[in-house]
Each structure stands twice: as C-alpha cells, then as structure tokens.
Protein backbone atom coordinates (compact mmCIF):
# COMPACT_ATOMS: atom_id res chain seq x y z
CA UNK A 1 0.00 0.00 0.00
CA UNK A 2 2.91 2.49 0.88
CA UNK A 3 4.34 2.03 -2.32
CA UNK A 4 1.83 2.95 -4.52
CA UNK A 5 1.04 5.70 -2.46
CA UNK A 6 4.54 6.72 -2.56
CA UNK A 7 4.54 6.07 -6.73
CA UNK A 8 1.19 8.12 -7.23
CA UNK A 9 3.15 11.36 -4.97
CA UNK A 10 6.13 10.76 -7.30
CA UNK A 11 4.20 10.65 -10.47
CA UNK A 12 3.02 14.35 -9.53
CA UNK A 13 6.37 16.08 -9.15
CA UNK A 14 6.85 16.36 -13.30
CA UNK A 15 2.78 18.01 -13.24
CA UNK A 16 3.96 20.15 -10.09
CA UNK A 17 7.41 21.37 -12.02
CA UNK A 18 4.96 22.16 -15.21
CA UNK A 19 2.57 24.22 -13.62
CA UNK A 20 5.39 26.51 -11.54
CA UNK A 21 6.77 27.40 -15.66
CA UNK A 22 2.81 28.25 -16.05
CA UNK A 23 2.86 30.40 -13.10
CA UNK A 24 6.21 31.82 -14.04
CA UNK A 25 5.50 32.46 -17.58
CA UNK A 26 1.84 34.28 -16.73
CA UNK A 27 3.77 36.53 -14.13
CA UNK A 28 6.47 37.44 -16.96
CA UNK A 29 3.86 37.80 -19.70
CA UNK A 30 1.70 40.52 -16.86
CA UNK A 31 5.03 42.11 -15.69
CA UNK A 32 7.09 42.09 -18.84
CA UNK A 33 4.59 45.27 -20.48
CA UNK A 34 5.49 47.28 -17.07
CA UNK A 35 9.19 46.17 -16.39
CA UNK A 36 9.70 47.38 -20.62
CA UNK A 37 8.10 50.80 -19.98
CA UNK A 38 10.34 51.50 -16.44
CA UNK A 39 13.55 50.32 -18.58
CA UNK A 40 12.62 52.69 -21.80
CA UNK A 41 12.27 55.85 -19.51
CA UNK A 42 15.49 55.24 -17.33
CA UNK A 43 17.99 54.04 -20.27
CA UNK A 44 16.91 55.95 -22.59
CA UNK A 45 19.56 57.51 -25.05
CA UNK A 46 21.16 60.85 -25.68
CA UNK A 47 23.05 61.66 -28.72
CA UNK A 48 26.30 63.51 -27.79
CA UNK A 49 27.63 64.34 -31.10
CA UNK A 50 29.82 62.25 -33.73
CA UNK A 51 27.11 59.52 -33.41
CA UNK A 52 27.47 58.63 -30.26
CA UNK A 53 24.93 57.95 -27.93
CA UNK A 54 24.58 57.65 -24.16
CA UNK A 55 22.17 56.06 -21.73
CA UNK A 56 20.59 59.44 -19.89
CA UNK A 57 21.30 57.35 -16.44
CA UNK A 58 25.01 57.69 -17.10
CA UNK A 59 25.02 61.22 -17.25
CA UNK A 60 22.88 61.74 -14.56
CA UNK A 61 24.76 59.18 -12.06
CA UNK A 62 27.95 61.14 -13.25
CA UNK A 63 26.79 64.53 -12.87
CA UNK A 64 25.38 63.53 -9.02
CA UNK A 65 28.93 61.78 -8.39
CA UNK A 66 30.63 65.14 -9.33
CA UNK A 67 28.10 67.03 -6.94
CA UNK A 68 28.76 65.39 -3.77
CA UNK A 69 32.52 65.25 -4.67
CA UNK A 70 32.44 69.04 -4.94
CA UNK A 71 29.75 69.25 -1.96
CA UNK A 72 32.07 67.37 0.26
CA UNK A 73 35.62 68.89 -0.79
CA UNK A 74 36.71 66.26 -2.81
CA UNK A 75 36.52 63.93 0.53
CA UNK A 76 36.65 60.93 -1.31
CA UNK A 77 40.16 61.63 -2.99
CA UNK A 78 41.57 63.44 0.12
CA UNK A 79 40.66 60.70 3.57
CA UNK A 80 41.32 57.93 1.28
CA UNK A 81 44.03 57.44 3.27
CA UNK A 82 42.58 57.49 6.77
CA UNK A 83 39.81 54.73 5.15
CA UNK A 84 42.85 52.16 4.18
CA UNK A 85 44.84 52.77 7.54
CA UNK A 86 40.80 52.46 9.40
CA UNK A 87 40.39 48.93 7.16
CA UNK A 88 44.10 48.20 8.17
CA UNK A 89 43.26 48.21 11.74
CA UNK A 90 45.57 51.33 13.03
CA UNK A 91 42.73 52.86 14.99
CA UNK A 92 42.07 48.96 16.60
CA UNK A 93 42.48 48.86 20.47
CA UNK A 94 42.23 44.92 22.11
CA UNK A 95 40.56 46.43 25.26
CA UNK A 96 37.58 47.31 23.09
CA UNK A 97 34.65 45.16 23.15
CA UNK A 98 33.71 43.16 20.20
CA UNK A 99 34.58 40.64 17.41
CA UNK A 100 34.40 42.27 14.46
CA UNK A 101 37.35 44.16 13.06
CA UNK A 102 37.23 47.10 10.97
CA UNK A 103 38.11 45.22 7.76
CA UNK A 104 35.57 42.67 8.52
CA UNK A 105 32.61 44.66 8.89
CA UNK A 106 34.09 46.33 5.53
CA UNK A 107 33.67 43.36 4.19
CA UNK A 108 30.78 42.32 5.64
C-alpha cells in the first residue's frame, strides 16, 4: 500500500514542475509590459555628437557623483588614506569590546 502511495506522490512532481513554468511564464507575460516601460524611460539615449549615444542614467549618475565630490571637498580623494589605515586596523584597540574588526565589517 505504501508504495503505490509513494509512486502516485512521485508521479506528480513532473505536473507540479509544469505548472510553476505556467505560473512563471503568466507573471512574466503581466510584468514584462510594465518592467519594458520602467527600462525605456530610465535608459533611454542621448546623442552627444559624432554619433554617439549615451544612456541618460550615465550622465545623470555622473553629474550627481561630481556634486557630492564638490559638496564634500573632494573627501573621497583626500581621507582615502585614513579609510585604508581604518580597514588596516591602526585605529584597533584589544581592550575594546567586540569581534568584528574594521576590515571585517568592511567586508561584511
């Protein structure tokens, strides 16, 4: 009796795997209209002369990148530094409390 119990629960793991590509394919075909329209406004090109063209998202992720570096004083050029002596552990002291050094919670 257990077997063919246990041969009729076997013989519905190849319907199970076919109706989770179903399920899959119906929540591609409702998502794929949506997931085109989000990717067609944020990569969308810009010509920038000679023929070239340039996904707008790279000019704006650029142009913030050169904001903040300005913002801050060029602080990512001039403490780069002090962040590899920090990931180095030359600010570590043994009588503080924890596991985790600085280059492991970098890492993290």
């Amino acid at each position: 009796m257990i077997p063919r119990i246990a041969f009729l629960l076997l013989s519905l793991v190849p319907w199970l795997a076919h109706a989770q590509d179903s399920v899959d394919d119906r929540i591609n075909a409702v998502m794929e209209p949506v997931t085109d329209a989000i990717m067609s406004v944020i990569f969308f090109t810009v010509p920038i002369g000679g023929g070239r063209e340039v996904p707008f998202v790279l000019i704006w992720l650029l142009t913030g990148a050169l904001i903040f570096t300005l913002y801050n004083r060029f602080v990512n050029i001039t403490a780069f530094g002090h962040a590899l002596d920090v990931v180095r552990g030359k600010f570590d002291d043994p009588n503080h409390k924890g596991e985790v050094s600085h280059f492991q919670a970098l890492t993290a």
